[in-house]
Protein backbone atom coordinates (compact mmCIF):
# COMPACT_ATOMS: atom_id res chain seq x y z
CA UNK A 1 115.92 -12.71 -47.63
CA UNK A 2 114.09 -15.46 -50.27
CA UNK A 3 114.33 -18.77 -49.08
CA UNK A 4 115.16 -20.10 -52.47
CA UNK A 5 114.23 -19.13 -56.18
CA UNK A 6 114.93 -22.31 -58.41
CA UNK A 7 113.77 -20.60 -61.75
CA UNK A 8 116.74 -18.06 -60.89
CA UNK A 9 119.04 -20.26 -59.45
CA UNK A 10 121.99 -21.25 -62.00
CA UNK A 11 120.50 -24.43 -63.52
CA UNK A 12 119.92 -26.08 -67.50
CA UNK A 13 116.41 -27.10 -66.45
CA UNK A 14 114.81 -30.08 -69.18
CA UNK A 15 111.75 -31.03 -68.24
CA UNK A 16 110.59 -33.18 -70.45
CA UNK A 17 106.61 -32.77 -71.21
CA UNK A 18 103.51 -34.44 -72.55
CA UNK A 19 102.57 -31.23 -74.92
CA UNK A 20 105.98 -28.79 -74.66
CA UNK A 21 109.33 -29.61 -74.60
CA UNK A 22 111.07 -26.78 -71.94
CA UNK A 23 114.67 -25.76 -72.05
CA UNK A 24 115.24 -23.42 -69.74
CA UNK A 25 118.77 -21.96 -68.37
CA UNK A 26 119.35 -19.34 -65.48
CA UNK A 27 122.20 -17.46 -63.87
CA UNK A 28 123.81 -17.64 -60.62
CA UNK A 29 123.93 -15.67 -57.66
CA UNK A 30 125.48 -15.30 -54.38
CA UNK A 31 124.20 -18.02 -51.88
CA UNK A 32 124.70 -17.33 -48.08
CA UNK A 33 127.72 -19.02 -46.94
CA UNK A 34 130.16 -18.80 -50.37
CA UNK A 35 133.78 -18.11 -49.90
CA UNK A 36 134.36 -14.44 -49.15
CA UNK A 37 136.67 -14.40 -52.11
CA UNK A 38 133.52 -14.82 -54.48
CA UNK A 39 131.05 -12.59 -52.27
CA UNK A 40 133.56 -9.76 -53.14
CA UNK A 41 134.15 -10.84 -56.94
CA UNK A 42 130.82 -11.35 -58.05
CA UNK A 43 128.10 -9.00 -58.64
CA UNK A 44 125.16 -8.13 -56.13
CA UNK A 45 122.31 -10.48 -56.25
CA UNK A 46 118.42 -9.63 -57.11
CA UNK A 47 118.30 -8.94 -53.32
CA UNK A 48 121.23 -6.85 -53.11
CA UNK A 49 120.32 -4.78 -56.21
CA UNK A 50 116.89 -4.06 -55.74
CA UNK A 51 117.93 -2.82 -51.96
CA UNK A 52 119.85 -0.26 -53.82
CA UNK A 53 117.37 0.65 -56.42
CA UNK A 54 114.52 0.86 -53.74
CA UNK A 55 116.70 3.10 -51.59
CA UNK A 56 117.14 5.41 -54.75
CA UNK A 57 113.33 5.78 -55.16
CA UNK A 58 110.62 8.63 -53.94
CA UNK A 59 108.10 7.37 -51.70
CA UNK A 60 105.71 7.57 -54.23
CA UNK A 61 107.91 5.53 -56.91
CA UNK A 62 108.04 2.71 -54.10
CA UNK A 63 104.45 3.28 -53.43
CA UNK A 64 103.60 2.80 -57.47
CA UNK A 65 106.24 -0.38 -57.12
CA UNK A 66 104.10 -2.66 -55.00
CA UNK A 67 100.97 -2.02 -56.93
CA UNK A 68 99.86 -4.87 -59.52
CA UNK A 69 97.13 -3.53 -61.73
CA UNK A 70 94.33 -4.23 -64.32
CA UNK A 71 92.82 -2.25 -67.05
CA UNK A 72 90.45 -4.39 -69.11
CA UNK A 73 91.85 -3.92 -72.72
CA UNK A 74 94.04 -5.28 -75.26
CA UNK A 75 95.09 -2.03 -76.73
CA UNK A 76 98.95 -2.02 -76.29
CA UNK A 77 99.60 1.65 -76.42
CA UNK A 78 97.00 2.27 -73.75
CA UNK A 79 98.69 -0.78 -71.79
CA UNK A 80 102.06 1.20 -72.12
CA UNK A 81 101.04 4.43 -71.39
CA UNK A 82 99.46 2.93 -68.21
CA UNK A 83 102.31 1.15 -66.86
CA UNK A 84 104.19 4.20 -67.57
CA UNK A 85 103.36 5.18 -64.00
CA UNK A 86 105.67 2.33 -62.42
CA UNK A 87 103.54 -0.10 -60.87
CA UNK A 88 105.56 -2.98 -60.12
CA UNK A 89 102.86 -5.61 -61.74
CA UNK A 90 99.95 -6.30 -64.12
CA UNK A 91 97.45 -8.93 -63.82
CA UNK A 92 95.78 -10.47 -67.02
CA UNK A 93 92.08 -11.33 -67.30
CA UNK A 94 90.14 -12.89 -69.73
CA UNK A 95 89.56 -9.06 -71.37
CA UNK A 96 93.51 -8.81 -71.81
CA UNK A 97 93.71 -12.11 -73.70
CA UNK A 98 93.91 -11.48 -77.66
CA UNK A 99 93.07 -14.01 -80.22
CA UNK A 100 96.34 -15.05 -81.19
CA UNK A 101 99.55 -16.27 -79.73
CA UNK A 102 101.54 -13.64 -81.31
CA UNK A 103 99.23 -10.05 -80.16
CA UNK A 104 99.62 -11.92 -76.60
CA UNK A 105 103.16 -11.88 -76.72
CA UNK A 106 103.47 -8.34 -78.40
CA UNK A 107 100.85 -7.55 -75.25
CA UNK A 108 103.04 -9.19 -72.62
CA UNK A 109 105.90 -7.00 -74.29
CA UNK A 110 104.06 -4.08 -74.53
CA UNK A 111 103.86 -4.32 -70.41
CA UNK A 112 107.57 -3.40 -70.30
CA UNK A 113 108.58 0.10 -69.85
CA UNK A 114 112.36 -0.87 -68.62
CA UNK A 115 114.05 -4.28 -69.86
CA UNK A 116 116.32 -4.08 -67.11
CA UNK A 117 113.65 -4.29 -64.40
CA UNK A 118 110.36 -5.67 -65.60
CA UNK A 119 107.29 -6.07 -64.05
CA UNK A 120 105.70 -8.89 -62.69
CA UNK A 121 102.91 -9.88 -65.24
CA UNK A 122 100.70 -12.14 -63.73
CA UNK A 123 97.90 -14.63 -64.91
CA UNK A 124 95.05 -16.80 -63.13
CA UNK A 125 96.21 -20.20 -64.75
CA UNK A 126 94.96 -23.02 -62.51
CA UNK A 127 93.76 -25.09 -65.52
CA UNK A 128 90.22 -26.20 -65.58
CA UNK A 129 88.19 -24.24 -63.97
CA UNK A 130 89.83 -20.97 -64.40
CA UNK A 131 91.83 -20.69 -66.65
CA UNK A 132 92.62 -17.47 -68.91
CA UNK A 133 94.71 -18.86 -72.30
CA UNK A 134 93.05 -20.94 -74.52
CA UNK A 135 96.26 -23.17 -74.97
CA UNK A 136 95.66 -24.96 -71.79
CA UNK A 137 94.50 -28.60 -72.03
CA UNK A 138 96.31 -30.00 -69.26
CA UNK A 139 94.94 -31.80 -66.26
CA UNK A 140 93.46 -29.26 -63.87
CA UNK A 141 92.71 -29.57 -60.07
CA UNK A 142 89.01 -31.47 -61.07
CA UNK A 143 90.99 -34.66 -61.86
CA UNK A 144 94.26 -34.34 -60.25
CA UNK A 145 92.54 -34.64 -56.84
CA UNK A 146 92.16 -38.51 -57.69
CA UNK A 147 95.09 -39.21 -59.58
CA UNK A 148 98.88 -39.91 -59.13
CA UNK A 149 100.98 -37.29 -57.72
CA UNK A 150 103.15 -37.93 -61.13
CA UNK A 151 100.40 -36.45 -62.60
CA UNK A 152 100.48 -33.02 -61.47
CA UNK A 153 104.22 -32.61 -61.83
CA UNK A 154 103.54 -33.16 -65.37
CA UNK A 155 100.33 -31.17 -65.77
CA UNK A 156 101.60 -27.80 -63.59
CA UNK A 157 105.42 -28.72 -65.66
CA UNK A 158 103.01 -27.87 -69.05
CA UNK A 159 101.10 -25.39 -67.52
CA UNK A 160 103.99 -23.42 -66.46
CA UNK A 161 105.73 -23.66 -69.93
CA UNK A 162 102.83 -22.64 -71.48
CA UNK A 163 102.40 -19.42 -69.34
CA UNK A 164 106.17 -18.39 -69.62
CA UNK A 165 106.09 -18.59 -73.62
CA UNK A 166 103.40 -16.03 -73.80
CA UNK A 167 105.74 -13.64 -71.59
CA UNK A 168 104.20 -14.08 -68.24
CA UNK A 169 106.06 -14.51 -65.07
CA UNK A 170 104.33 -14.90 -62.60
CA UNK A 171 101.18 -18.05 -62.24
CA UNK A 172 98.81 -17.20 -59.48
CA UNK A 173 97.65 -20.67 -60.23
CA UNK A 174 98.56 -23.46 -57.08
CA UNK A 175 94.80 -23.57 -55.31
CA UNK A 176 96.61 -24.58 -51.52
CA UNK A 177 93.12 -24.71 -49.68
CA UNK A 178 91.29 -28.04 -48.60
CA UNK A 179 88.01 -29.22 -48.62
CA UNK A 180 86.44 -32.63 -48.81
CA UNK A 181 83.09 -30.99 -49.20
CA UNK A 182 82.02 -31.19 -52.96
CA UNK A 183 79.31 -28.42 -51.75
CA UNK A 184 81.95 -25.94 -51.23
CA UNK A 185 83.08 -22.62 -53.08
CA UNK A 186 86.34 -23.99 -53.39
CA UNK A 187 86.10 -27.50 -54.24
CA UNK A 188 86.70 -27.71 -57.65
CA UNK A 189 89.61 -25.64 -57.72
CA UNK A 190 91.30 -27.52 -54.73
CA UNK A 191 94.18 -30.28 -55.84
CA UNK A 192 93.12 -32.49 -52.07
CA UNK A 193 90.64 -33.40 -50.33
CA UNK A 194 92.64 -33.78 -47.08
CA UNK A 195 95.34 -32.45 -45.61
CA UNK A 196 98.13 -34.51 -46.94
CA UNK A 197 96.87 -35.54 -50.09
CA UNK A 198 96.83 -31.66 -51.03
CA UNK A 199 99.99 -30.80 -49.71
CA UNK A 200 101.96 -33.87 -52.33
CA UNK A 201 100.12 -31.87 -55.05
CA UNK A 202 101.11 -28.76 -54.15
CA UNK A 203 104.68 -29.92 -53.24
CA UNK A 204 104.36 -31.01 -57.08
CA UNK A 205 103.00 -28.20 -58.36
CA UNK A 206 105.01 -25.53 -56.69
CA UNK A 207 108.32 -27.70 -57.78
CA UNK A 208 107.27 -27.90 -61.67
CA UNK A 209 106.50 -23.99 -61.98
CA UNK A 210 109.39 -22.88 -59.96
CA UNK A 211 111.62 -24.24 -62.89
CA UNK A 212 110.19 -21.17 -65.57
CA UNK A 213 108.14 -19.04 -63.37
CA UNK A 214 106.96 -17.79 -60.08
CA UNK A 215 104.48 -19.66 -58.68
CA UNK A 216 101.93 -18.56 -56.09
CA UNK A 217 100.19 -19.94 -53.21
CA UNK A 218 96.69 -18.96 -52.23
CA UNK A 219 94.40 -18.12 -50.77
CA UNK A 220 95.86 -18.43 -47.09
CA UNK A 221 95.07 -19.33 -44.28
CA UNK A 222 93.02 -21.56 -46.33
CA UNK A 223 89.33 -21.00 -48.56
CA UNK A 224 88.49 -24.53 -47.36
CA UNK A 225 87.39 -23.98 -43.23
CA UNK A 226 85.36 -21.12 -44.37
CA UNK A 227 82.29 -21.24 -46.61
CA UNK A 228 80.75 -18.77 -48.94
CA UNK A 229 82.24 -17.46 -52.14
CA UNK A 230 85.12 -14.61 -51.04
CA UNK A 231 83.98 -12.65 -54.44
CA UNK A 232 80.97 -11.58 -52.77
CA UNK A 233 81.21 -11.88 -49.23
CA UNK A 234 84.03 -12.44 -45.92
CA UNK A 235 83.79 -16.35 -45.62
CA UNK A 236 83.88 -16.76 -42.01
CA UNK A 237 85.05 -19.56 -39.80
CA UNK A 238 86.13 -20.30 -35.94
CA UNK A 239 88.45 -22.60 -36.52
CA UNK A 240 91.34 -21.95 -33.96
CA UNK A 241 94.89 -22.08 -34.81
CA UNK A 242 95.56 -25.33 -33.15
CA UNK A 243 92.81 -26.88 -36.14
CA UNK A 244 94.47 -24.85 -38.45
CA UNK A 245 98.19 -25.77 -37.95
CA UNK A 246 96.76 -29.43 -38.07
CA UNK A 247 94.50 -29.02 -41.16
CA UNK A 248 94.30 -25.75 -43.52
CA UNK A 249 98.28 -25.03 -42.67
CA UNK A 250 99.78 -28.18 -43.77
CA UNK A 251 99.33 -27.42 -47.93
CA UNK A 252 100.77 -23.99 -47.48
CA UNK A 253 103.77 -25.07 -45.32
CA UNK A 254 104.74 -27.63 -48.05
CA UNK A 255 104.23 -25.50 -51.00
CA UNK A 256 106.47 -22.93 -49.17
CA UNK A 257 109.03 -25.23 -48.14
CA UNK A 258 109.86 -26.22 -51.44
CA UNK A 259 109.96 -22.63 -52.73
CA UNK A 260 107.16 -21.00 -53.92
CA UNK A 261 107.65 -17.26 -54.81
CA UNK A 262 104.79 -15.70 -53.78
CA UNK A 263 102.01 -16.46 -51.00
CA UNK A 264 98.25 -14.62 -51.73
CA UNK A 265 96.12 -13.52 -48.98
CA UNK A 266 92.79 -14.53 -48.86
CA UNK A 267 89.99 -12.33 -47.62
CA UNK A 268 88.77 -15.13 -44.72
CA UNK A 269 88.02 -14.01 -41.48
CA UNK A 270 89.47 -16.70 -38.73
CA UNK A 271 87.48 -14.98 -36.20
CA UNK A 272 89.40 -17.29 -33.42
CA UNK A 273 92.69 -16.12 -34.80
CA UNK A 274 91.47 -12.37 -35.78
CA UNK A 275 88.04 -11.11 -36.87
CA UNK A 276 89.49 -9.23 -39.55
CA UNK A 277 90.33 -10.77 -42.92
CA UNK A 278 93.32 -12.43 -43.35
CA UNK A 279 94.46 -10.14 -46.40
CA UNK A 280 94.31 -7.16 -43.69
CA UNK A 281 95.37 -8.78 -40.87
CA UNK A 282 98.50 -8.41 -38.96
CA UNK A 283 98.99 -11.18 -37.06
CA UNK A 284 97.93 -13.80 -39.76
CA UNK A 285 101.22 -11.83 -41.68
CA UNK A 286 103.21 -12.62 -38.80
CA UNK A 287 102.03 -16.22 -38.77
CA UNK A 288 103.22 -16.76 -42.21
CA UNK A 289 106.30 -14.77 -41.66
CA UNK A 290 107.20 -16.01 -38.42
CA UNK A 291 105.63 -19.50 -38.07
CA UNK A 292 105.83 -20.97 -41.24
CA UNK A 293 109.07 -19.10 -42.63
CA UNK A 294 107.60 -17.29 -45.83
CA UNK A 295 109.87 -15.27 -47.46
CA UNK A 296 108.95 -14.07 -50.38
CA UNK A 297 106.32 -11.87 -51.89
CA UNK A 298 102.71 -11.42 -50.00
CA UNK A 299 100.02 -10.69 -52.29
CA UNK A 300 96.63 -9.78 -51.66
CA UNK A 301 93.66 -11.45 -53.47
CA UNK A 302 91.65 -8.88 -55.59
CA UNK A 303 90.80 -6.04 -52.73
CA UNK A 304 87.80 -4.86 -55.46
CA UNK A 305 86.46 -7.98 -53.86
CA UNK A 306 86.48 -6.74 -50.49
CA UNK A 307 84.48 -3.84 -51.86
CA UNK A 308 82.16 -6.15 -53.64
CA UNK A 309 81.49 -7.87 -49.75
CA UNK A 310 79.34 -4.73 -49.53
CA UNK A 311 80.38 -4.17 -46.23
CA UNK A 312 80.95 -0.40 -45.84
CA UNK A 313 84.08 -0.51 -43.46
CA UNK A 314 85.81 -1.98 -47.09
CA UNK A 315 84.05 0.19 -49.91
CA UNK A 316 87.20 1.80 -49.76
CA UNK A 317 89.98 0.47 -52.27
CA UNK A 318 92.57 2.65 -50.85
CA UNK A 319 91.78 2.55 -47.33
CA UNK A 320 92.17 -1.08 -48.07
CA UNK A 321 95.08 -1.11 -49.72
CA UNK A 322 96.93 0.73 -47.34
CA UNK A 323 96.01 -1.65 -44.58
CA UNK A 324 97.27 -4.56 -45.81
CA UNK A 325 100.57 -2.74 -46.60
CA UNK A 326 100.37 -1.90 -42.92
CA UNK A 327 99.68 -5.62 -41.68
CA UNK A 328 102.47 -6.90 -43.68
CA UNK A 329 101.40 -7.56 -47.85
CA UNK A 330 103.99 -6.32 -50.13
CA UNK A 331 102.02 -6.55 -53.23
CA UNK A 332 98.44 -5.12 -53.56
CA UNK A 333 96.64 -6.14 -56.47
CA UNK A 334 93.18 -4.64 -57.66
CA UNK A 335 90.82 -6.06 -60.05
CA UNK A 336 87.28 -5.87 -60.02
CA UNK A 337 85.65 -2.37 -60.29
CA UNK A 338 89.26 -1.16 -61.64
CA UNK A 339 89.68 1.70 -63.80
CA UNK A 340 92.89 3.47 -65.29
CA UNK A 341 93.24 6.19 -62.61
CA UNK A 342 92.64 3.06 -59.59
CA UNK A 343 96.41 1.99 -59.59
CA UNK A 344 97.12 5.95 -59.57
CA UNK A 345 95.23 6.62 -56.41
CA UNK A 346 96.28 3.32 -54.91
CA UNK A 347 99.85 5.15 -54.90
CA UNK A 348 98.85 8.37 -53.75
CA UNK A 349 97.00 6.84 -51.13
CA UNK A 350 100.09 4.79 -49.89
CA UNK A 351 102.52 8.00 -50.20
CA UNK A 352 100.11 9.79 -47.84
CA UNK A 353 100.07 7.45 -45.77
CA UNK A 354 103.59 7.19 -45.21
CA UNK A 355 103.98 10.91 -45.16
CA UNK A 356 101.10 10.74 -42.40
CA UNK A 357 102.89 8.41 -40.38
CA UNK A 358 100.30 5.74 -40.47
CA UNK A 359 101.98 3.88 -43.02
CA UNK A 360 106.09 3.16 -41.66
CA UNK A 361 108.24 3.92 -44.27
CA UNK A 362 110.54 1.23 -43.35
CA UNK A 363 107.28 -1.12 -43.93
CA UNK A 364 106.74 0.17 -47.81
CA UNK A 365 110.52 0.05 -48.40
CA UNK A 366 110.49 -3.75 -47.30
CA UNK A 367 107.73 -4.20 -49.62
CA UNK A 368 109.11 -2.99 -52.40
CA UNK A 369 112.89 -4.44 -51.84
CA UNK A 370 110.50 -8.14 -51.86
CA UNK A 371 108.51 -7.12 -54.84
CA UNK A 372 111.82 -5.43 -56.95
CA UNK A 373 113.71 -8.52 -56.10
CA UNK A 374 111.39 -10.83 -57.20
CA UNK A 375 111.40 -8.14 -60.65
CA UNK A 376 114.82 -9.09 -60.83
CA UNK A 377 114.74 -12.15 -60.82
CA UNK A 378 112.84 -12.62 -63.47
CA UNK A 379 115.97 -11.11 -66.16
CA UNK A 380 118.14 -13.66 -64.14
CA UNK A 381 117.01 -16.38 -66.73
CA UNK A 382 116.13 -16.96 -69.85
CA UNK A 383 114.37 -20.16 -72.10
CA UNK A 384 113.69 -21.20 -75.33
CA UNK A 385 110.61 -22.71 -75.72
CA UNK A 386 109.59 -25.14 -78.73
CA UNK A 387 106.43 -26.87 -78.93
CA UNK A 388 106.64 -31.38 -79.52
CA UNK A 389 105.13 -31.48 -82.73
CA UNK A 390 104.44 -35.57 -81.83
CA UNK A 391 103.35 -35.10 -78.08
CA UNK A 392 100.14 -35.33 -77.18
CA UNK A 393 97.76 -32.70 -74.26
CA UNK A 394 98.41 -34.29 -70.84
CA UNK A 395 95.08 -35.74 -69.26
């Protein structure tokens, strides 16, 4: 099913850095085409395994497996209790970030409710702009843009460390969208201001993190073609597909080429392509699935911020979440307006939809096979990390 996985490929991965030295080893599994001898010796892989486990599951438990959420808090036994529920994912903010290196890791720990399958902790760690731990002095997007491709290898090969030592496995932090307008949402966060030159950072990006995490592409189709701020509103453009293949594509189809884990959703409305967002649109799925050859793990962006659009055919979290199951996301992650019984109602939402029949059960199960493999993965490796006492912050 994935395409490939290098941070869970078998590999002694050292990368040598400008702030952390990274030594990072992972085990093998079965790659289409081995000898049938091995096939039948060795063990299932991620993919093989978390078929099995999903097929084991209630609806509800797969529902509660492609959920990522967010409670704003630092208090580990209410973050335990919490994922007790088995959501397949938790996103850190800024309100989840403790003072010290060592409550972050006991948080990140605290996540865990089953070693053997963990969930996929994710962070907003583009560097610069936004950035979540403290830690991170690296070169970020505002200077990459104009600098050496060399230069983000190294930056995103620090930035990646840095997130994996404090426990996290998953960096929602590869900004794929284009812009050469400095007046534009986006602009800052972007790593090109064309086409191409965004694509060789993102190639370079997606390459450094694969080594120790997941990485993640967003916000497709692409923030850059269509202005406003997605927090607040549907950024709208008419761009056709034709100008998009040629333009807004070309990022994405390199970082995914070279293996990035997980592709987020934007919630842009190509109103040439379809006039609903992206993040809840079918056919844009089937674009990325069919056309371009993703193969991993669709995420949405933050639906709270389709809710925060104001327009009233989204005010509903759950509505929305169960459309983009429909359309083809496998992960649905909720921020903003967020409380401890969201995540809860996400999933009961979900089961009733399946039991409804609006929601194909076959459609969650895929889902959650993606989301449990991609869990799986993630116990596949494992690192050491030390920091270089006489290296210097890149940039």
């Amino acid at each position: 099913m994935f395409r490939r996985r290098a941070w869970a490929v078998a590999a002694a991965v050292v990368v040598g850095l400008s702030a952390l030295n990274v030594s990072a080893t992972a085990s093998a599994h079965q790659t289409e085409g081995a000898p049938a001898t091995i096939a039948a010796a060795d063990p299932p892989g991620p993919h093989g395994r978390a078929e099995a486990l999903v097929a084991e599951m209630t609806t509800a438990e797969q529902a509660a497996s492609i959920v990522m959420g967010h409670i704003p808090t630092t208090d580990t036994t209410a973050l335990s209790a919490y994922m007790a529920q088995g959501l397949g994912g938790f996103i850190l903010m800024g309100a989840n970030i403790p003072a010290t290196d060592a409550e972050l890791l006991a948080l990140t720990a605290s996540l865990t409710v089953d070693a053997e399958i963990p969930p996929l902790i994710a962070i907003d760690q583009e560097g610069g702009i936004v950035s979540r731990l403290p830690g991170d002095t690296y070169a970020a997007s505002t200077t990459l843009k104009s600098r050496p491709v060399a230069d983000t290898s190294a930056a995103f090969s620090a930035r990646a460390a840095l997130v994996a030592k404090m426990g996290i496995g998953v960096d929602f932090g590869t900004v794929a969208d284009v812009t050469a307008d400095p007046a534009s949402f986006i602009y800052g966060r972007a790593l090109g201001t064309d086409p191409t030159s965004s694509a060789d950072r993102v190639e370079a990006a997606t390459i450094a993190q694969e080594q120790v995490v997941a990485s993640t592409l967003k916000h497709f189709p692409g923030h850059g073609a269509a202005p406003g701020d997605s927090h607040h509103a549907i950024p709208t453009t008419d761009e056709t597909l034709e100008e998009w293949r040629a333009s807004d594509a070309v990022p994405f189809v390199a970082g995914i080429d070279v293996g990035a884990s997980l592709l987020m959703f934007g919630h842009l409305a190509y109103t040439a392509v379809d006039s609903a967002p992206a993040s809840l649109s079918a056919r844009w799925h089937e674009i990325a699935r069919e056309e371009l050859g993703f193969d991993g793990v669709i995420v949405t962006d933050d639906l709270g911020m389709l809710q925060s659009s104001g327009l009233p055919e989204y005010s509903d979290p759950v509505v929305n979440a169960v459309t983009a199951v429909v359309a083809g996301s496998d992960l649905v992650l909720m921020i903003a307006g967020s409380t401890a019984d969201t995540a809860s109602e996400i999933v009961a939402g979900i089961t009733a939809a399946v039991d409804a029949g609006t929601l194909p059960a076959e459609r969650l199960a895929d889902a959650a096979t993606r989301v449990m493999s991609l869990r799986l993965q993630s116990t596949a490796s494992s690192a050491q990390w030390s920091l270089c006492a006489e290296c210097e912050p890149a940039g």
